[in-house]
PDB file of N, CA and C in Angstrom:
ATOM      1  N   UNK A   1       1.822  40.777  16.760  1.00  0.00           N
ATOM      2  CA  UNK A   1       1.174  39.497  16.512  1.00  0.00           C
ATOM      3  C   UNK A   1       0.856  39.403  15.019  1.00  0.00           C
ATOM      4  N   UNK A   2       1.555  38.485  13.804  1.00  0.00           N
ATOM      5  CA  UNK A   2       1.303  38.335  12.755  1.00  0.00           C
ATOM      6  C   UNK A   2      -0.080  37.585  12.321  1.00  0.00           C
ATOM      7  N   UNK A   3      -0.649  37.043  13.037  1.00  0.00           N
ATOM      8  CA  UNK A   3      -1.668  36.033  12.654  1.00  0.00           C
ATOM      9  C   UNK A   3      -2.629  37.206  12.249  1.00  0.00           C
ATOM     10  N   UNK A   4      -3.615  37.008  11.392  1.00  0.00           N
ATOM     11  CA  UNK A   4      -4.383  37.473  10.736  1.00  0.00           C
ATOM     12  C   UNK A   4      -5.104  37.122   9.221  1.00  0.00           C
ATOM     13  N   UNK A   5      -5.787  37.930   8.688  1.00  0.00           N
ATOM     14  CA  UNK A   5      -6.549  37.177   7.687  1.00  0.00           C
ATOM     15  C   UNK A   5      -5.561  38.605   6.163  1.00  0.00           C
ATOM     16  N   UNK A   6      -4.815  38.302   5.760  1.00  0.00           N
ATOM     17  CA  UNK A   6      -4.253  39.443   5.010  1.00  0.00           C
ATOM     18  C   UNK A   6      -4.715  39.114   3.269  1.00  0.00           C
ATOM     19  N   UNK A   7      -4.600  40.564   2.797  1.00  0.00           N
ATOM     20  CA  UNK A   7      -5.033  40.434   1.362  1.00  0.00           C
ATOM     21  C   UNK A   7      -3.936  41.310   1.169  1.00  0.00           C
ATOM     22  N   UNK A   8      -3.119  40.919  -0.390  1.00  0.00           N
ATOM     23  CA  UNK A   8      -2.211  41.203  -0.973  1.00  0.00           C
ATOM     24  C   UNK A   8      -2.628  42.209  -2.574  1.00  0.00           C
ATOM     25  N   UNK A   9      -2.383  43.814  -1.824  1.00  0.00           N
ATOM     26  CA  UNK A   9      -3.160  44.629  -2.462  1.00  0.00           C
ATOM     27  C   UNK A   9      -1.812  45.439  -4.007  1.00  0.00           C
ATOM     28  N   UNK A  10      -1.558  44.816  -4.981  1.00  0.00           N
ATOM     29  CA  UNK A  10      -0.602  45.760  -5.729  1.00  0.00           C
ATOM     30  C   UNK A  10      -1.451  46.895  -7.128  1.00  0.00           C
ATOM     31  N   UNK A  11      -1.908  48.033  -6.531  1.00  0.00           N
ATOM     32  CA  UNK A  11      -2.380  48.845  -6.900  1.00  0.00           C
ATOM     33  C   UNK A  11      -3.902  48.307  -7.698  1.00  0.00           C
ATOM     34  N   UNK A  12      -4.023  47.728  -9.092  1.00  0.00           N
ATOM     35  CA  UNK A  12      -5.397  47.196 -10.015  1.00  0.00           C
ATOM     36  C   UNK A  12      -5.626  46.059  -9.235  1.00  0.00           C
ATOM     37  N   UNK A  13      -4.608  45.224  -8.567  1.00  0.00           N
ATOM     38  CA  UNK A  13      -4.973  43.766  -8.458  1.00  0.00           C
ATOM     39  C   UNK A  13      -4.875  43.502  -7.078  1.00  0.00           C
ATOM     40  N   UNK A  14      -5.504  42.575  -6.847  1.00  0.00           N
ATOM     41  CA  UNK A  14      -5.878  42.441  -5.297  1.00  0.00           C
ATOM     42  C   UNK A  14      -5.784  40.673  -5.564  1.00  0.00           C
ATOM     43  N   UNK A  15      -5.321  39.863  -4.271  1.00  0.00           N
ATOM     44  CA  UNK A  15      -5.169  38.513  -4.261  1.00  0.00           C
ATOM     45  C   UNK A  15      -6.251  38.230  -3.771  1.00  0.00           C
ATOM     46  N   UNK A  16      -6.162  36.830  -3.791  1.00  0.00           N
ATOM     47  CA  UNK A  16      -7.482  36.339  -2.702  1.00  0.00           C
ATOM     48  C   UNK A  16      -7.025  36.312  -1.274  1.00  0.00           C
ATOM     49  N   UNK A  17      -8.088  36.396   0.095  1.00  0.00           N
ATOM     50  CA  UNK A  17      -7.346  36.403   1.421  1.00  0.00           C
ATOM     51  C   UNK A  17      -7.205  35.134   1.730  1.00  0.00           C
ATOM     52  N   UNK A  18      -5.701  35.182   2.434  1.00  0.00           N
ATOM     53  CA  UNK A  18      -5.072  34.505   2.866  1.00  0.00           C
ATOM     54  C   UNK A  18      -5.222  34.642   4.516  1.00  0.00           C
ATOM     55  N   UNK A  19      -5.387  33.577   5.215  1.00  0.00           N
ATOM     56  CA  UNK A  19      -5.042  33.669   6.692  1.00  0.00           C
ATOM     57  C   UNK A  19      -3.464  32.949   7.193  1.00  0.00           C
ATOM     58  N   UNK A  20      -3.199  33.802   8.070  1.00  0.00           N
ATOM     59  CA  UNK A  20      -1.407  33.580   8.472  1.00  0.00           C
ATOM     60  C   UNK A  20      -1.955  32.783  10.236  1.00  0.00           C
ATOM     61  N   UNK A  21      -1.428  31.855  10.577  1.00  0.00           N
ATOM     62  CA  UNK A  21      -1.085  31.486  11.767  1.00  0.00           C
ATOM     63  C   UNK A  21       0.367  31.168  12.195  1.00  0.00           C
ATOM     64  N   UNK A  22       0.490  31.683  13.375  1.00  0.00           N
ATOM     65  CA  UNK A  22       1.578  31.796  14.111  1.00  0.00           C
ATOM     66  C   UNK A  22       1.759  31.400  15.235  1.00  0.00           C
ATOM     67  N   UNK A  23       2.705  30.813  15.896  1.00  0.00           N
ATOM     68  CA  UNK A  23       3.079  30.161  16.985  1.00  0.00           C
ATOM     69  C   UNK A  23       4.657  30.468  17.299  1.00  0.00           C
ATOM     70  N   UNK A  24       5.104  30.678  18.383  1.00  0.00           N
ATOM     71  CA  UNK A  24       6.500  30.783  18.397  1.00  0.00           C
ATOM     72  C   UNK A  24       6.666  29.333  18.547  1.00  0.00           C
ATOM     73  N   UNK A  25       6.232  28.377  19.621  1.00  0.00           N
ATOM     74  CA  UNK A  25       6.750  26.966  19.716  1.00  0.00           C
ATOM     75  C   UNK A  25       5.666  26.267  19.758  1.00  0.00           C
ATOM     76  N   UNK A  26       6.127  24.808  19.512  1.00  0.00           N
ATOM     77  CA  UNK A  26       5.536  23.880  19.464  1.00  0.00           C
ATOM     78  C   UNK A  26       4.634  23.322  20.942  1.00  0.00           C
ATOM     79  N   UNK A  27       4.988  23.813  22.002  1.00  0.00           N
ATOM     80  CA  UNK A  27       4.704  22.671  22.952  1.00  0.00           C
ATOM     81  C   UNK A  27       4.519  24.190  24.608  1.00  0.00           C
ATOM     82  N   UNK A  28       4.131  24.905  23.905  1.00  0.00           N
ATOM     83  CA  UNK A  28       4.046  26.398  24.491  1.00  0.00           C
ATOM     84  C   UNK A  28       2.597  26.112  25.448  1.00  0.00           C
ATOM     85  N   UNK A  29       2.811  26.380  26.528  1.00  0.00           N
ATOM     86  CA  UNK A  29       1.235  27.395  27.172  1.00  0.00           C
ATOM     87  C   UNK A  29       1.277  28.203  27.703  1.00  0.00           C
ATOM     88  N   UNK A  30       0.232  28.815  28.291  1.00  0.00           N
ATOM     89  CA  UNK A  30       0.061  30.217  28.546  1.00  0.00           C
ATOM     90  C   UNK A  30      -0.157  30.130  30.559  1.00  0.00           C
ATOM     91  N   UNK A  31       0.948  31.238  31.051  1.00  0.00           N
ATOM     92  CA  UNK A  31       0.647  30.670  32.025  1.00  0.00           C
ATOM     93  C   UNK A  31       0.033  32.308  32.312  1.00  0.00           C
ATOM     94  N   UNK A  32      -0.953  31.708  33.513  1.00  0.00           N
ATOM     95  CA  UNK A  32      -1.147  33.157  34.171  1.00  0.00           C
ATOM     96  C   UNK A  32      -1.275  33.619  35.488  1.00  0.00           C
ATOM     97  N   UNK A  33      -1.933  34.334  36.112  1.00  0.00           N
ATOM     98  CA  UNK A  33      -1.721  34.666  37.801  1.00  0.00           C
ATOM     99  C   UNK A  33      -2.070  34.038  38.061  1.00  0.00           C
ATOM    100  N   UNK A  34      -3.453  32.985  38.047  1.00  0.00           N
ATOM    101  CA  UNK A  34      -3.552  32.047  39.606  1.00  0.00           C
ATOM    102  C   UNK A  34      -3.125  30.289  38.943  1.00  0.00           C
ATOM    103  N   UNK A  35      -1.941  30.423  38.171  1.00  0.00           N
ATOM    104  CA  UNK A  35      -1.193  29.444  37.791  1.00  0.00           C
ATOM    105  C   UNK A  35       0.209  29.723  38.427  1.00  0.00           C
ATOM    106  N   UNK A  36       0.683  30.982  38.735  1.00  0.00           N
ATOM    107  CA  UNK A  36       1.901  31.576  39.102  1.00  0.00           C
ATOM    108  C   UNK A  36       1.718  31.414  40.741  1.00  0.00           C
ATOM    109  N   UNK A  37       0.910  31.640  40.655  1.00  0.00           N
ATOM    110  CA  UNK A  37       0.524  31.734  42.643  1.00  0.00           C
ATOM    111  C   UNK A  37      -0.071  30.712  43.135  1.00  0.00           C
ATOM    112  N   UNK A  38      -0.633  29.590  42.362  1.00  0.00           N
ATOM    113  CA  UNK A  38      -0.665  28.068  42.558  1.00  0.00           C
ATOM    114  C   UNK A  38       0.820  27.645  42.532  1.00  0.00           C
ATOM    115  N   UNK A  39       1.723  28.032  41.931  1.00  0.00           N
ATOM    116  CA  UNK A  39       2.972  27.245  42.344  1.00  0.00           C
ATOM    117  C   UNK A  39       4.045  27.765  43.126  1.00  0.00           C
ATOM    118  N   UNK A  40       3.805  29.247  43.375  1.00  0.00           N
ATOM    119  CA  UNK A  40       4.518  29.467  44.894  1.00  0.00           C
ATOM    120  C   UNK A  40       3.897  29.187  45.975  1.00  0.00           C
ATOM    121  N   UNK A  41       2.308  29.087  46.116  1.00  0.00           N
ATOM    122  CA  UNK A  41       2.191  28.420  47.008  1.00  0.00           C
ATOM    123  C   UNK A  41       2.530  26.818  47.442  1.00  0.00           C
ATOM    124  N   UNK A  42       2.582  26.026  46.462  1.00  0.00           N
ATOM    125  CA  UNK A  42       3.173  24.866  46.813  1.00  0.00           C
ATOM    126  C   UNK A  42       4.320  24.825  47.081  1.00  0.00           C
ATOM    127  N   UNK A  43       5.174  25.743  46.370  1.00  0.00           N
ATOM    128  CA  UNK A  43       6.473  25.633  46.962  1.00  0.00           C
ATOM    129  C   UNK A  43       6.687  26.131  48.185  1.00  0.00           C
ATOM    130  N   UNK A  44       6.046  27.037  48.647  1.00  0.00           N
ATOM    131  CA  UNK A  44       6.090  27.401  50.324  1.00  0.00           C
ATOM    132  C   UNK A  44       5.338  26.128  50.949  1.00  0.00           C
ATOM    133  N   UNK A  45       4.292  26.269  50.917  1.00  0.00           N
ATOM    134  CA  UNK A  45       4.352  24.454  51.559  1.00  0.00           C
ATOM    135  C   UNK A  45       5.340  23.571  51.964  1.00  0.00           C
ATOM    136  N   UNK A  46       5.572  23.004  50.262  1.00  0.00           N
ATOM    137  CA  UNK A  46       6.726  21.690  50.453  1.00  0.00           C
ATOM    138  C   UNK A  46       7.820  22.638  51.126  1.00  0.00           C
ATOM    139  N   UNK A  47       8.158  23.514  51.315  1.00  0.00           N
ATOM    140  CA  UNK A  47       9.350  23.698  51.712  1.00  0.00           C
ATOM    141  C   UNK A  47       8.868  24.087  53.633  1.00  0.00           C
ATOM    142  N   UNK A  48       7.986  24.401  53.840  1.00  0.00           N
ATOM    143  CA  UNK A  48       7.661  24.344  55.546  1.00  0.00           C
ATOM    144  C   UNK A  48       7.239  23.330  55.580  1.00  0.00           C
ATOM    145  N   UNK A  49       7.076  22.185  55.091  1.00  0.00           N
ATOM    146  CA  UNK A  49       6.939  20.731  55.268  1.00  0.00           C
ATOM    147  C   UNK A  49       8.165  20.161  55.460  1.00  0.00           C
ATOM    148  N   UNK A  50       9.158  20.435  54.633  1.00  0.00           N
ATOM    149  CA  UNK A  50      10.535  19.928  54.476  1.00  0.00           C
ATOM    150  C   UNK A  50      10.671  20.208  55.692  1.00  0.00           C
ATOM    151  N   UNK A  51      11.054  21.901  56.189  1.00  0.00           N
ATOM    152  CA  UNK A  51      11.526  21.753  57.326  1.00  0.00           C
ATOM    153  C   UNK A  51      11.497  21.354  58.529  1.00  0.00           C
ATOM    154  N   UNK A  52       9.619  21.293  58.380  1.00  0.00           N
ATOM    155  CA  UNK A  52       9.205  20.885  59.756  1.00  0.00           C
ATOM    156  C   UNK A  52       9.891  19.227  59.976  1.00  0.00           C
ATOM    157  N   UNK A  53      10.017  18.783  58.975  1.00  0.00           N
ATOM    158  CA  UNK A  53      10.112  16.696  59.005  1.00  0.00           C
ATOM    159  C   UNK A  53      11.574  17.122  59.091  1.00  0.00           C
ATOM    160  N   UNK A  54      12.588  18.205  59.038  1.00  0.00           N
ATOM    161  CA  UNK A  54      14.220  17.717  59.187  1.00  0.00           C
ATOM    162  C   UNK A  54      14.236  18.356  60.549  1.00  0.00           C
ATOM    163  N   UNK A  55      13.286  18.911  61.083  1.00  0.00           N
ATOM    164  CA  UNK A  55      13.383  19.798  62.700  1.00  0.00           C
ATOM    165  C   UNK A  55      12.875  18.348  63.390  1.00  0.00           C
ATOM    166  N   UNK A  56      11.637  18.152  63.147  1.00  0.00           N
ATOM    167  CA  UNK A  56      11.451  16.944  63.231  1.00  0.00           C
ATOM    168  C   UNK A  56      12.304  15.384  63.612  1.00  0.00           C
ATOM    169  N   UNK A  57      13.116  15.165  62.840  1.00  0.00           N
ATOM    170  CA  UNK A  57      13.945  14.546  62.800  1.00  0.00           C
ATOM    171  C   UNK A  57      15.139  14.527  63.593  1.00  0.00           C
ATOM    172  N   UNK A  58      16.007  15.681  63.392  1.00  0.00           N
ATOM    173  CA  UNK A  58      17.019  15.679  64.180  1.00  0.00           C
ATOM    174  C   UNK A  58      16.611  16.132  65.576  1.00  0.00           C
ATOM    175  N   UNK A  59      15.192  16.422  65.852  1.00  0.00           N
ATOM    176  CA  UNK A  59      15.272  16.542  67.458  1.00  0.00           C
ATOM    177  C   UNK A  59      15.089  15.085  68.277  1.00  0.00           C
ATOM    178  N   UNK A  60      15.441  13.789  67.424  1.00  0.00           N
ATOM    179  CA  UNK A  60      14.623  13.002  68.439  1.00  0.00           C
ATOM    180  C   UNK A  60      15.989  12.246  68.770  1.00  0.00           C
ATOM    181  N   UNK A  61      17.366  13.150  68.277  1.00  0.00           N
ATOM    182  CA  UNK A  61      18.650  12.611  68.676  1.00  0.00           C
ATOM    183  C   UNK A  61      18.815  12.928  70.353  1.00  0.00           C
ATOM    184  N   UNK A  62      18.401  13.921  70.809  1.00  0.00           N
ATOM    185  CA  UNK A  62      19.095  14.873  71.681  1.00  0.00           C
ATOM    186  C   UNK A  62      18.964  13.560  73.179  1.00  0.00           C
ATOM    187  N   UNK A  63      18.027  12.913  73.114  1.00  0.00           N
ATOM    188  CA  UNK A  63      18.609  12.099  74.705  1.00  0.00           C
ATOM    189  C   UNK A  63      19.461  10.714  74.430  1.00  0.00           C
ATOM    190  N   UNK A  64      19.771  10.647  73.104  1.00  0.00           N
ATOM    191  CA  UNK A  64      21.153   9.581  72.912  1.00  0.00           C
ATOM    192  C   UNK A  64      22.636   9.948  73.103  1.00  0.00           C
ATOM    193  N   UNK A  65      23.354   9.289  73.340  1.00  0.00           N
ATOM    194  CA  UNK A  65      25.001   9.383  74.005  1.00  0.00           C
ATOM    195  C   UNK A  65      25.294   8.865  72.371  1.00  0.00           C
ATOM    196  N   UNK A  66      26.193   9.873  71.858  1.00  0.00           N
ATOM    197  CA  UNK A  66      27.049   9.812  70.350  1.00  0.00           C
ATOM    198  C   UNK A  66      27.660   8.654  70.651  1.00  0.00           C
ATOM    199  N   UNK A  67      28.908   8.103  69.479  1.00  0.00           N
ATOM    200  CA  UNK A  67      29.132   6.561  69.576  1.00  0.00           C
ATOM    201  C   UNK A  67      30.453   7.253  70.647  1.00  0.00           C
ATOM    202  N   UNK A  68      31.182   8.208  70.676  1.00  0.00           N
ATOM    203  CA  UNK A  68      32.669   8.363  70.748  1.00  0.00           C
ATOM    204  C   UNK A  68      32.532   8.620  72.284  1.00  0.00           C
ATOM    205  N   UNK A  69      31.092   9.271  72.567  1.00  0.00           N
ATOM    206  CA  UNK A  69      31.094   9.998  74.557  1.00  0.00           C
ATOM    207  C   UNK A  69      31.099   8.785  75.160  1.00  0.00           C
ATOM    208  N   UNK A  70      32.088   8.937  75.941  1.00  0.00           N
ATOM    209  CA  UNK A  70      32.136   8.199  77.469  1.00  0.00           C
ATOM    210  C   UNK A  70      32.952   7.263  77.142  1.00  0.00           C
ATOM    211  N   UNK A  71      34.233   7.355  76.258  1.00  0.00           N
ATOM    212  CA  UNK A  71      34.943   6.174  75.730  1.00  0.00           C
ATOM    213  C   UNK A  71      36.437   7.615  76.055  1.00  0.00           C
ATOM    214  N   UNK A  72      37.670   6.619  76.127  1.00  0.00           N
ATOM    215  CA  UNK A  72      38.907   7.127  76.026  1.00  0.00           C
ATOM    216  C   UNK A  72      38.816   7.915  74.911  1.00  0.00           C
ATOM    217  N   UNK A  73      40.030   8.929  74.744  1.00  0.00           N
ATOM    218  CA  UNK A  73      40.139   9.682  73.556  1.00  0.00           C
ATOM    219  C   UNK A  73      41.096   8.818  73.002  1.00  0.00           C
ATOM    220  N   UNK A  74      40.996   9.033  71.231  1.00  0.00           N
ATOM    221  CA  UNK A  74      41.706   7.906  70.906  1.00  0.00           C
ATOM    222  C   UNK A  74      43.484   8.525  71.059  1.00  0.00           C
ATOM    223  N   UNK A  75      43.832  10.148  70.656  1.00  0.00           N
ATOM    224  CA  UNK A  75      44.816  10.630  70.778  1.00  0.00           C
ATOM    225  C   UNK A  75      45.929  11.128  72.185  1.00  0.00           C
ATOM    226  N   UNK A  76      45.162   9.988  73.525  1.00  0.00           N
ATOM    227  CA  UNK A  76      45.625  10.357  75.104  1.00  0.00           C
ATOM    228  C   UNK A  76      47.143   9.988  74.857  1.00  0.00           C
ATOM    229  N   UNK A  77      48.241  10.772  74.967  1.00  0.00           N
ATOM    230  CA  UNK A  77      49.360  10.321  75.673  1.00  0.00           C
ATOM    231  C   UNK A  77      49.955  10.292  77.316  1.00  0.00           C
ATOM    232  N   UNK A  78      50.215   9.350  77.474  1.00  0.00           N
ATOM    233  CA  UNK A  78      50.537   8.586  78.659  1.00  0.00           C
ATOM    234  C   UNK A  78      52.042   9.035  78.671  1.00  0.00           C
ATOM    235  N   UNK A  79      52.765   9.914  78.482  1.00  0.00           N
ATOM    236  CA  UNK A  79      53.882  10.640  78.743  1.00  0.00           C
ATOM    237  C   UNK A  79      53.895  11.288  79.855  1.00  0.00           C
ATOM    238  N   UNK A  80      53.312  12.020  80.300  1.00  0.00           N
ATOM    239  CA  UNK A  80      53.111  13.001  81.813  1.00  0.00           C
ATOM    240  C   UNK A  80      53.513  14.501  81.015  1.00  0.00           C
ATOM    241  N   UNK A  81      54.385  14.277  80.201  1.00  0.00           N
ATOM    242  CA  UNK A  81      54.543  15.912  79.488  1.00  0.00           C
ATOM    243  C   UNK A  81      53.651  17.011  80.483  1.00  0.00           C
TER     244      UNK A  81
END
């Protein structure tokens, strides 16, 4: 970590102190454990939410007749073969 308050020492002469600040980026934060584990828990959520609403969903097909059941097949040949 460069940040600090530094004095520039060449043997008789000494500078005045200077302070250094440092940043790697502009638009940076700091994340930490109950920021990391706030967002796997949401993602386990939304995602047993997801599933429950697509289990949800496709079970409320099961007492409908598809468009194609109970109709001729379209490929019947009438040959006797």
């Amino acid at each position: 970590d460069p940040r600090g308050t530094y004095i520039c020492d060449a043997g008789d002469k000494q500078s005045s102190p200077f302070q250094v600040h440092y940043r790697m980026c502009q638009n940076c934060i700091e994340v930490d454990v109950p920021t990391i584990s706030g967002i796997v828990v949401a993602d386990v959520v939304a995602t047993i939410f997801l599933a429950v609403a697509v289990y949800c969903i496709t079970g409320q097909d099961k007492g409908r007749m598809s468009r194609g059941e109970g109709r001729a097949p379209l490929a019947a040949c009438g040959w006797g073969w």
